[in-house]
N, C-alpha and C. Protein backbone atom coordinates (compact mmCIF):
# COMPACT_ATOMS: atom_id res chain seq x y z
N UNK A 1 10.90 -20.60 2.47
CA UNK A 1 11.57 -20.80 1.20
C UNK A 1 12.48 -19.61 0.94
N UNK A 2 13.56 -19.97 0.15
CA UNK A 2 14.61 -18.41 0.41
C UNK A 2 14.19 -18.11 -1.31
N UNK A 3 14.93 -16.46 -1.49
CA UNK A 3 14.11 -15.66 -2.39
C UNK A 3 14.48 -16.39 -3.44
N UNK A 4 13.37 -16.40 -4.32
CA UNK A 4 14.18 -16.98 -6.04
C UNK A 4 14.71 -16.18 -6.50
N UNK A 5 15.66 -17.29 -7.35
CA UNK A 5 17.16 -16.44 -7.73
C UNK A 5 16.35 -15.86 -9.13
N UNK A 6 17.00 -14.95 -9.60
CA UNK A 6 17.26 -14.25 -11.29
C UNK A 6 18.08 -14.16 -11.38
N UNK A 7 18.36 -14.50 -12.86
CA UNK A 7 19.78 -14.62 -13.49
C UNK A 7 19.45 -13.92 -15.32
N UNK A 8 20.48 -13.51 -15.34
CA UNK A 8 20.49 -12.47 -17.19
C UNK A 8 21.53 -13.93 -17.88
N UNK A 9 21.05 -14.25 -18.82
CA UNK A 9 21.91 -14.60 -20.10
C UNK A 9 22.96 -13.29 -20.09
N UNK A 10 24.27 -13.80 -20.53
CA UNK A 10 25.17 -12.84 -21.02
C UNK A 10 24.39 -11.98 -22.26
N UNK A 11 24.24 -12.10 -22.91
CA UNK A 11 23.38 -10.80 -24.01
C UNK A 11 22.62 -10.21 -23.45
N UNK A 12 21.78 -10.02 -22.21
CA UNK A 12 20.84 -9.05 -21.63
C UNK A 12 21.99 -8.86 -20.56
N UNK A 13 22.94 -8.95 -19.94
CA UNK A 13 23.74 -8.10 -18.68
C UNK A 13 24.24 -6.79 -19.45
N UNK A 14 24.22 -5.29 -18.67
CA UNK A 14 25.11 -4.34 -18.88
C UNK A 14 23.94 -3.45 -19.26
N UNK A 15 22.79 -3.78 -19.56
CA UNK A 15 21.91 -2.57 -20.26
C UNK A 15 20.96 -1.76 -19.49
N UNK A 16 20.66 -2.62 -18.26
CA UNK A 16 20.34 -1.58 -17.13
C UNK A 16 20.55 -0.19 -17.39
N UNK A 17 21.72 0.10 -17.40
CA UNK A 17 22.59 1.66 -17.10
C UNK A 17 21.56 2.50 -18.09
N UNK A 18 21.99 1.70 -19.39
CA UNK A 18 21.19 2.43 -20.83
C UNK A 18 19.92 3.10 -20.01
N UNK A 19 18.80 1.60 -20.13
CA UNK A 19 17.48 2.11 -19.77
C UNK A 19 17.46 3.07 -18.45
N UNK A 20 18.08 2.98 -17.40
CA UNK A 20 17.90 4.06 -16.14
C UNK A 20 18.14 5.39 -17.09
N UNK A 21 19.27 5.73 -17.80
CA UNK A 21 19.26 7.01 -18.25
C UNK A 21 17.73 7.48 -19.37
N UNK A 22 17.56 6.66 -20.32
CA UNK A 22 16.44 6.25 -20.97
C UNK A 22 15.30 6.94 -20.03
N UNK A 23 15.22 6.43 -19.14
CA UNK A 23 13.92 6.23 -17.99
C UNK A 23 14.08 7.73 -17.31
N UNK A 24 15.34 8.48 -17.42
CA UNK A 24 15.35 9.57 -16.72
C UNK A 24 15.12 10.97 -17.50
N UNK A 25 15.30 10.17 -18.74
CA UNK A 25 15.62 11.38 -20.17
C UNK A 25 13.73 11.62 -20.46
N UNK A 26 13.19 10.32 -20.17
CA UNK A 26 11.50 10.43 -20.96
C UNK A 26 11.00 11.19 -19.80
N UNK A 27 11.15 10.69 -18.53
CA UNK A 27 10.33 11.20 -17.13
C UNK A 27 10.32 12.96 -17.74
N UNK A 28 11.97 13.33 -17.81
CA UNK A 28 12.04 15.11 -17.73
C UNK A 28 11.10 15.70 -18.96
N UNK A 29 11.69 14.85 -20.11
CA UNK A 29 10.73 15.34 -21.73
C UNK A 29 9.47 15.31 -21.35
N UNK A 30 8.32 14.42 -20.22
CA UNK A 30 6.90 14.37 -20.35
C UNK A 30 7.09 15.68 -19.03
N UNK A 31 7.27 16.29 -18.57
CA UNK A 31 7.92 17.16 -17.35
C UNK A 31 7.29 16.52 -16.04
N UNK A 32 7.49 15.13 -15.81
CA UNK A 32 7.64 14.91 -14.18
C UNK A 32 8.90 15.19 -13.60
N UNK A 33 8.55 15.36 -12.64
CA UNK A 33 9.98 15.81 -11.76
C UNK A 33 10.69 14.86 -11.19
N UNK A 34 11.90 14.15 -11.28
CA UNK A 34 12.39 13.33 -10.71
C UNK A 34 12.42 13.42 -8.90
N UNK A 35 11.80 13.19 -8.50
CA UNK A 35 11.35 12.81 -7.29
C UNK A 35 12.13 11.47 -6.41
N UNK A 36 12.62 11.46 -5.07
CA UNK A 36 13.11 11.09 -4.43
C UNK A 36 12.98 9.26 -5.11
N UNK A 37 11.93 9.07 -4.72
CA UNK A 37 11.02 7.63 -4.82
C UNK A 37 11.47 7.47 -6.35
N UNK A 38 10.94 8.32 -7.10
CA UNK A 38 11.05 7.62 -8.77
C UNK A 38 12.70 7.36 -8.93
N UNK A 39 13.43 7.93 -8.62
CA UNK A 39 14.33 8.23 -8.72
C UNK A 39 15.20 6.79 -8.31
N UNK A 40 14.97 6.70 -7.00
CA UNK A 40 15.37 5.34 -6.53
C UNK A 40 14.93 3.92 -7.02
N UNK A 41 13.88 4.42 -7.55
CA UNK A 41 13.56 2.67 -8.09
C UNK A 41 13.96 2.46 -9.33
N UNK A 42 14.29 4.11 -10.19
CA UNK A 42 14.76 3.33 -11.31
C UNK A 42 16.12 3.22 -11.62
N UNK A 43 17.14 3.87 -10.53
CA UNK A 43 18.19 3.30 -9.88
C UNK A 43 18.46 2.14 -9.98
N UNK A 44 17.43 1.83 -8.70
CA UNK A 44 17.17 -0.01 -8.66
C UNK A 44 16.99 -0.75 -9.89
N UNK A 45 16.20 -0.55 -10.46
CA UNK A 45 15.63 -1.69 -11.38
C UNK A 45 16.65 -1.18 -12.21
N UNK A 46 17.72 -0.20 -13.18
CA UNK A 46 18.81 0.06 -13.62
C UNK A 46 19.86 -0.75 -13.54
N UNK A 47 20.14 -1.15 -11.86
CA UNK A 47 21.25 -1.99 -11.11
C UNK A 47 20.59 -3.46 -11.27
N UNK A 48 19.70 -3.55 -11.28
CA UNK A 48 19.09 -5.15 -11.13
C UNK A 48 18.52 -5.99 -12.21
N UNK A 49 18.11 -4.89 -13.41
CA UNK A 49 17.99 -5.65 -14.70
C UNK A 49 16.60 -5.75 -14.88
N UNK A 50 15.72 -4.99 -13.70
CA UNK A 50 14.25 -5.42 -13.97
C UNK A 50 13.88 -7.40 -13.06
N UNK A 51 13.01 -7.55 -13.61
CA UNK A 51 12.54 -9.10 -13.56
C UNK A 51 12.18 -8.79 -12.27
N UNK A 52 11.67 -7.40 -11.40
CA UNK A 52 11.27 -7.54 -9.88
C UNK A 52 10.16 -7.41 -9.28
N UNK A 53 9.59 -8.24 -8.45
CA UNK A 53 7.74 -7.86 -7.97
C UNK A 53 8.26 -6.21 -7.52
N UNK A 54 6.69 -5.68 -7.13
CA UNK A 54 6.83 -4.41 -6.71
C UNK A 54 7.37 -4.54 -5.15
N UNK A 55 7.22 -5.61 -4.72
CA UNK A 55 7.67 -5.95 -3.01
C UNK A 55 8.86 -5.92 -2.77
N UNK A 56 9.71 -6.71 -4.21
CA UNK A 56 10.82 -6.35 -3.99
C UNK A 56 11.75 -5.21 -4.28
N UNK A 57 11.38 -4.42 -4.65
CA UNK A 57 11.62 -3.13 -5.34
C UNK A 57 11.72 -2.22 -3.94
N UNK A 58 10.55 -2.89 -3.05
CA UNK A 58 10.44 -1.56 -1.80
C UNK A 58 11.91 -2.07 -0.99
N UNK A 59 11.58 -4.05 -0.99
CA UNK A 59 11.82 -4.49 0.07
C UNK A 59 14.04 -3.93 -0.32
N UNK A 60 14.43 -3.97 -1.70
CA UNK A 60 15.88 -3.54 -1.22
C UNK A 60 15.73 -2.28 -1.50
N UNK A 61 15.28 -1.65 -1.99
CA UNK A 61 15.35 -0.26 -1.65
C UNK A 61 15.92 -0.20 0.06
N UNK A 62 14.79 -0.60 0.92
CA UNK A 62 14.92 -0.38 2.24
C UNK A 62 16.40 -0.82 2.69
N UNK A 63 16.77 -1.93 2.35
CA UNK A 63 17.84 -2.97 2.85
C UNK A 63 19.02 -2.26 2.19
N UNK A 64 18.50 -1.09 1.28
CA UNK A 64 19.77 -0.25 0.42
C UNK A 64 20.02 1.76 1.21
N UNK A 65 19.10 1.24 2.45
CA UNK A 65 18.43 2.55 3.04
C UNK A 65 17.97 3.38 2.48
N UNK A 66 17.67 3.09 1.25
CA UNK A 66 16.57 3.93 1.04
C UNK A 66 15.01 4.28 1.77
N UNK A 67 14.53 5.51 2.19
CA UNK A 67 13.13 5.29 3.07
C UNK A 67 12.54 5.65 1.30
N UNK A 68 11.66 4.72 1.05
CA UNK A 68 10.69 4.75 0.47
C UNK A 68 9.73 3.92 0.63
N UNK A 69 8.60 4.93 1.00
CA UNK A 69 7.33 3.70 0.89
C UNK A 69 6.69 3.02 -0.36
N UNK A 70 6.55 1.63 -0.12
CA UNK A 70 5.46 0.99 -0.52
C UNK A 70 5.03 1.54 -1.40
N UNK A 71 3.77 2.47 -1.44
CA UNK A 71 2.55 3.24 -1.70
C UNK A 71 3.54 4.26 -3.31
N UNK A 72 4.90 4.22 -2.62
CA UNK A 72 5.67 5.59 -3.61
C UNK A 72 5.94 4.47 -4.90
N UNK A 73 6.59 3.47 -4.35
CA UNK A 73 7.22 2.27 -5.20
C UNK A 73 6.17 1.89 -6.33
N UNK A 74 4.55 1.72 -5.64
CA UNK A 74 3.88 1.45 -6.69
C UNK A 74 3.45 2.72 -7.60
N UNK A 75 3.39 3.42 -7.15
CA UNK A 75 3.13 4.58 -7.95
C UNK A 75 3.95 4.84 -8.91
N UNK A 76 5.12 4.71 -8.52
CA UNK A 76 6.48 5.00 -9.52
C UNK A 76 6.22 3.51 -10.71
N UNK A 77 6.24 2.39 -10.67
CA UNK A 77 5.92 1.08 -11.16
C UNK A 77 4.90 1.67 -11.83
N UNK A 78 4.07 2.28 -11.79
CA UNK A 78 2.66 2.27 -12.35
C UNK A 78 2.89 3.49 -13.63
N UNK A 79 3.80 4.50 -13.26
CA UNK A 79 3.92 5.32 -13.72
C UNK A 79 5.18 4.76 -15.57
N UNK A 80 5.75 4.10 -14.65
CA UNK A 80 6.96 3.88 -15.59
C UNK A 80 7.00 2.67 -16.56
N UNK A 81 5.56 2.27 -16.35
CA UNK A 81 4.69 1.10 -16.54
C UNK A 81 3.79 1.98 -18.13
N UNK A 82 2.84 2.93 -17.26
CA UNK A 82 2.22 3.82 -18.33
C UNK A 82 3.22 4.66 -19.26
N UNK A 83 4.44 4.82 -19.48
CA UNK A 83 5.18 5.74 -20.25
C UNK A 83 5.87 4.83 -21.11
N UNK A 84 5.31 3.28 -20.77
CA UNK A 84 5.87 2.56 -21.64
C UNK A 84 7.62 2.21 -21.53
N UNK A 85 8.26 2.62 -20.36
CA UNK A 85 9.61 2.32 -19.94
C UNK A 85 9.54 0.64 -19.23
N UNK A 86 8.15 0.17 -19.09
CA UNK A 86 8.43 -1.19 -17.64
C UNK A 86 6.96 -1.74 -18.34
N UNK A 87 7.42 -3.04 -18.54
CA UNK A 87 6.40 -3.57 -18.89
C UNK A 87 6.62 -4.83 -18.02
N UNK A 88 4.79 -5.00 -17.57
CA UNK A 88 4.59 -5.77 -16.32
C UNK A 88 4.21 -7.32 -17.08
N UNK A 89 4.86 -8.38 -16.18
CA UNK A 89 4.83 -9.83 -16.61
C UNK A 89 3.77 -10.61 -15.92
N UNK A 90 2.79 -11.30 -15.82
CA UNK A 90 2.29 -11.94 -14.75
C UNK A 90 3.14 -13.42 -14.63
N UNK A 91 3.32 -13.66 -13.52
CA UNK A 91 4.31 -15.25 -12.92
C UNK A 91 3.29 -15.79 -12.12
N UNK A 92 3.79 -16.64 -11.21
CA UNK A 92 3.33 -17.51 -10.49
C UNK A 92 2.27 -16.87 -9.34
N UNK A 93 1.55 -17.68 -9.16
CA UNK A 93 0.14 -16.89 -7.91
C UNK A 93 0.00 -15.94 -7.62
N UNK A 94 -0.62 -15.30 -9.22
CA UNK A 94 -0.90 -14.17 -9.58
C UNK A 94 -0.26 -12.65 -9.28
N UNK A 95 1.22 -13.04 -9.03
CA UNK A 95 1.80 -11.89 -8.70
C UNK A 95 2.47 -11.37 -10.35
N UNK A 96 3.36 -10.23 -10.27
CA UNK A 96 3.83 -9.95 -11.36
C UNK A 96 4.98 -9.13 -11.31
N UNK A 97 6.14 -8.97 -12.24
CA UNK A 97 7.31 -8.80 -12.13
C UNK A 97 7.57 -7.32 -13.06
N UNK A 98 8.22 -6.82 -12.52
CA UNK A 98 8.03 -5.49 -13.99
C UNK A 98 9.68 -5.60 -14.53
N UNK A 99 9.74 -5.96 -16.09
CA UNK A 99 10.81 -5.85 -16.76
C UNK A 99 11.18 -4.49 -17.15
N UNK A 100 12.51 -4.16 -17.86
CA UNK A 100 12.49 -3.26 -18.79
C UNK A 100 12.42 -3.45 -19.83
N UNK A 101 12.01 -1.97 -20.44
CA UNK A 101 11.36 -2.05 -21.88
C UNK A 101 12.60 -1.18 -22.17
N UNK A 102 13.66 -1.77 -23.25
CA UNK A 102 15.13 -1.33 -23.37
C UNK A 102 14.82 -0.49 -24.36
N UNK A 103 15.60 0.44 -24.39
CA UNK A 103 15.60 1.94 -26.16
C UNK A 103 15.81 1.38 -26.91
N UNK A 104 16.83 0.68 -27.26
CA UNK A 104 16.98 -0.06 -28.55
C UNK A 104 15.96 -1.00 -28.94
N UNK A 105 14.93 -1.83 -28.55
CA UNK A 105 13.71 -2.89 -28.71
C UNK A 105 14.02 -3.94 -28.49
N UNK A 106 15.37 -4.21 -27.98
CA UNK A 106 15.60 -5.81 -26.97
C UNK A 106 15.02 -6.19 -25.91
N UNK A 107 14.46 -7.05 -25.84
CA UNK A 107 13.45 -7.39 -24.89
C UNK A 107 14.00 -9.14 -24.85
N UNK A 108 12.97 -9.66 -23.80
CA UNK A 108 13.86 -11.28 -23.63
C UNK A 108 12.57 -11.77 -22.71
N UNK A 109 12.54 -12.89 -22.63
CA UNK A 109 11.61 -13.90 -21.91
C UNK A 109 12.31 -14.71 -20.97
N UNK A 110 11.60 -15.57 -20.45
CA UNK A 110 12.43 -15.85 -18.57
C UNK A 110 11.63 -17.70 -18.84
N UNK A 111 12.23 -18.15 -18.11
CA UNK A 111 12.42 -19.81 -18.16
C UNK A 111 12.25 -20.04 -16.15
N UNK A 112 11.09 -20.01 -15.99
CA UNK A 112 10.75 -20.26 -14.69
C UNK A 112 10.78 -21.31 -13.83
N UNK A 113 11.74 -21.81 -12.74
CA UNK A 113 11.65 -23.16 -12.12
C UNK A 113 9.98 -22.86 -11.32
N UNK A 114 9.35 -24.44 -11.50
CA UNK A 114 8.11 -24.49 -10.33
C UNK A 114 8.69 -24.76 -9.11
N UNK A 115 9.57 -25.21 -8.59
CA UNK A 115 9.71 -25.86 -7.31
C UNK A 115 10.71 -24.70 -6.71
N UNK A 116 11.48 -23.68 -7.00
CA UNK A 116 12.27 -22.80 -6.57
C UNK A 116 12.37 -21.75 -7.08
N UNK A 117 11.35 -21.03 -7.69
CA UNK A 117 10.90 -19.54 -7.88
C UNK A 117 12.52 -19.22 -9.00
N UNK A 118 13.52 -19.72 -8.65
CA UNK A 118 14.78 -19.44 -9.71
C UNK A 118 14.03 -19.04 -11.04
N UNK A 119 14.62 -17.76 -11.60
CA UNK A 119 14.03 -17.03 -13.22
C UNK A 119 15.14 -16.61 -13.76
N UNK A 120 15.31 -17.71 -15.18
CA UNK A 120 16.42 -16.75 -16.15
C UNK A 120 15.63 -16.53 -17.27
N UNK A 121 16.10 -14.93 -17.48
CA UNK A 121 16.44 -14.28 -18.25
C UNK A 121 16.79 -15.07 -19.72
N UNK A 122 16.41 -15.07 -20.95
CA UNK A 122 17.12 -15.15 -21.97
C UNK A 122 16.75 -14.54 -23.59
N UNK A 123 17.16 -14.33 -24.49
CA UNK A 123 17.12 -14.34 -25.20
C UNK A 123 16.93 -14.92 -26.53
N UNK A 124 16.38 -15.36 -27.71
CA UNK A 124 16.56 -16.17 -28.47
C UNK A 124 15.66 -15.56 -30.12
N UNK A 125 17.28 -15.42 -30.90
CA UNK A 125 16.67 -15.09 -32.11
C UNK A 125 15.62 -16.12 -33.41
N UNK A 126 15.93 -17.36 -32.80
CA UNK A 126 14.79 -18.49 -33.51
C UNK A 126 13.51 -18.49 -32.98
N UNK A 127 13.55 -17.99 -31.89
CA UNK A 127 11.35 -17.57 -31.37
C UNK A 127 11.06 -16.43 -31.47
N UNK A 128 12.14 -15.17 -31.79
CA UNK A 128 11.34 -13.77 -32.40
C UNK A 128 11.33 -14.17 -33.79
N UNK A 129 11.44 -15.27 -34.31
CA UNK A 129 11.78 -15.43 -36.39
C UNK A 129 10.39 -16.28 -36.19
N UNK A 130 10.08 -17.51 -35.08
CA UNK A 130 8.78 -18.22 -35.32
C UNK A 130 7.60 -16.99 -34.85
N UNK A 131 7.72 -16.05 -33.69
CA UNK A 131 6.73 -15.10 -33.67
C UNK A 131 6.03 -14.47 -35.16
N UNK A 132 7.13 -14.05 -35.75
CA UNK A 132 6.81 -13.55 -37.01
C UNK A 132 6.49 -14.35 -37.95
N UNK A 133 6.96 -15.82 -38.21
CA UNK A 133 6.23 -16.57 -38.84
C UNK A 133 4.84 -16.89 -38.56
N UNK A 134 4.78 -16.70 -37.44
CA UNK A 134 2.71 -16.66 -36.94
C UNK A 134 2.01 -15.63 -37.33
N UNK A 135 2.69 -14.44 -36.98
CA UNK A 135 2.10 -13.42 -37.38
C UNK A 135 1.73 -13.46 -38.82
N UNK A 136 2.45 -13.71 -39.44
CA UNK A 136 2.43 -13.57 -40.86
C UNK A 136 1.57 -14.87 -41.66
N UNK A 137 1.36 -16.01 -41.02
CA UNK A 137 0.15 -17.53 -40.90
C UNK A 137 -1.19 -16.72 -41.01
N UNK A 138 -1.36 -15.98 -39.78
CA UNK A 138 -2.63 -15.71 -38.89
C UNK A 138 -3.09 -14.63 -39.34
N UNK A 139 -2.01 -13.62 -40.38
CA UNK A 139 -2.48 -12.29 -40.83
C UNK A 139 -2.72 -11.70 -39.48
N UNK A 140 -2.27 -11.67 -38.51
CA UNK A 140 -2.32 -11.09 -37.41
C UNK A 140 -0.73 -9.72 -37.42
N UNK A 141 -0.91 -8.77 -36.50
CA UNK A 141 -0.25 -7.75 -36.81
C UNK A 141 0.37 -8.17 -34.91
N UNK A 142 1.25 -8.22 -34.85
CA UNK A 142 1.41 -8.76 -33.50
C UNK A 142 2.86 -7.72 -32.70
N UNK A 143 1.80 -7.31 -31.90
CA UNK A 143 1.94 -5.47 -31.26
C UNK A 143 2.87 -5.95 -29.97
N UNK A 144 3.02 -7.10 -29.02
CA UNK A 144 3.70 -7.75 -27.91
C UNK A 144 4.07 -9.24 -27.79
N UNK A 145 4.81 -9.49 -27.20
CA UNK A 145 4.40 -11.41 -26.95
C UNK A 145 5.04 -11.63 -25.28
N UNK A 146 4.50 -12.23 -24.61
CA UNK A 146 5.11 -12.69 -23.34
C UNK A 146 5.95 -14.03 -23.94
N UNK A 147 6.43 -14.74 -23.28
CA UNK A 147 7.18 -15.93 -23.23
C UNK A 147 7.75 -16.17 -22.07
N UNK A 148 7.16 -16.94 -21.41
CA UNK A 148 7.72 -18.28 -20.12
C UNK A 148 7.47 -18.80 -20.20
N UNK A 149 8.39 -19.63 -20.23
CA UNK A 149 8.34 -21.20 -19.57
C UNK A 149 8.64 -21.51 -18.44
N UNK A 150 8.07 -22.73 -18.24
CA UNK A 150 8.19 -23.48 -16.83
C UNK A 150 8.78 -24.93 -16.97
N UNK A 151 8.99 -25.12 -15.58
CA UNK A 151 10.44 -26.34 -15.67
C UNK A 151 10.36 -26.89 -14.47
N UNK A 152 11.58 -27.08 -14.15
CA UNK A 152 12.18 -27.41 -13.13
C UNK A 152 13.66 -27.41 -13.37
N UNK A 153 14.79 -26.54 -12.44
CA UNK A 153 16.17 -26.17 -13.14
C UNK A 153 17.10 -27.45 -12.36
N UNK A 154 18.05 -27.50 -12.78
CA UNK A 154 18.82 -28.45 -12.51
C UNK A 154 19.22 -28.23 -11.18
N UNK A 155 19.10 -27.85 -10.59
CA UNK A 155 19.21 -27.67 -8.72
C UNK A 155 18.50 -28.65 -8.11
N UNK A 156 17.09 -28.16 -8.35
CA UNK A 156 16.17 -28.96 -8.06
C UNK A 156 15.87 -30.36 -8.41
N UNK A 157 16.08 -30.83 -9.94
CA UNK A 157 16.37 -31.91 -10.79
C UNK A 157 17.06 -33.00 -9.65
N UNK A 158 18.49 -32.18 -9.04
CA UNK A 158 19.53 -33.03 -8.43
C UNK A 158 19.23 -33.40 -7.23
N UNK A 159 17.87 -32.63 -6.62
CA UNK A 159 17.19 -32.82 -5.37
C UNK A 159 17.57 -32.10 -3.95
């Protein structure tokens, strides 16, 4: 099966850049050292928008010559994960994707094909207005929310 595609709604393209600097400004303030490995993945995920397993993170790194191992990639993921810069999604057979967590508090949910791994990206200000209408039902104080859906995209639809 060839890789599933990701795609950004026009309102989430361009902000990468933001969060990589974001991601480089918190690393120095907590004093880790920008390190070869950290360095490159949040490069990567900067250039790519997030939405990536940790496999793929190594796997273009490599294909971008970068030598980084595996072992560095998750560590860095794990790290940038705990500082609250990458927050991890669970998807399909139990793997998981790490987004960014943008400076400004834009964040977005993904619309998943079953039959071709294809994931967009989108946005939508009428389900952060019903989130808060729950919250506010349930007397609940509501600290995150995931959102995917699943489908089937019109590629597949057409057969």
């Amino acid at each position: 099966m060839a890789e599933p595609r990701r795609e950004q709604g026009p309102e989430l393209s361009g902000l990468g850049g933001e969060w990589a600097q974001e991601a480089r400004s918190e690393l120095a303030a907590r004093g880790y050292r920008a390190g070869e490995a950290r360095t490159a993945v949040i490069e990567l995920l900067g250039a790519e928008g997030g939405c990536l397993e940790a496999e793929d993170v190594a796997d273009r790194l490599r294909e971008r010559g970068r030598s980084v191992g595996t072992a560095s990639v998750y560590r860095a993921l794990a790290l940038l994960s705990d500082l609250g810069l990458l927050h991890k999604v669970a998807v399909a057979d139990g793997a998981a994707r790490f987004e960014l967590v943008l400076p400004g508090g834009e964040h977005h949910h993904h619309i998943v094909c079953d039959a071709c791994g294809r994931t967009v990206a989108f946005s939508d200000q009428g389900l952060e207005r019903a989130m808060h209408a729950i919250s506010e039902r349930t007397s609940f104080q509501i600290e995150a929310h995931d959102v995917t859906l699943h489908g089937i995209c019109e590629g597949c639809q057409e057969g």
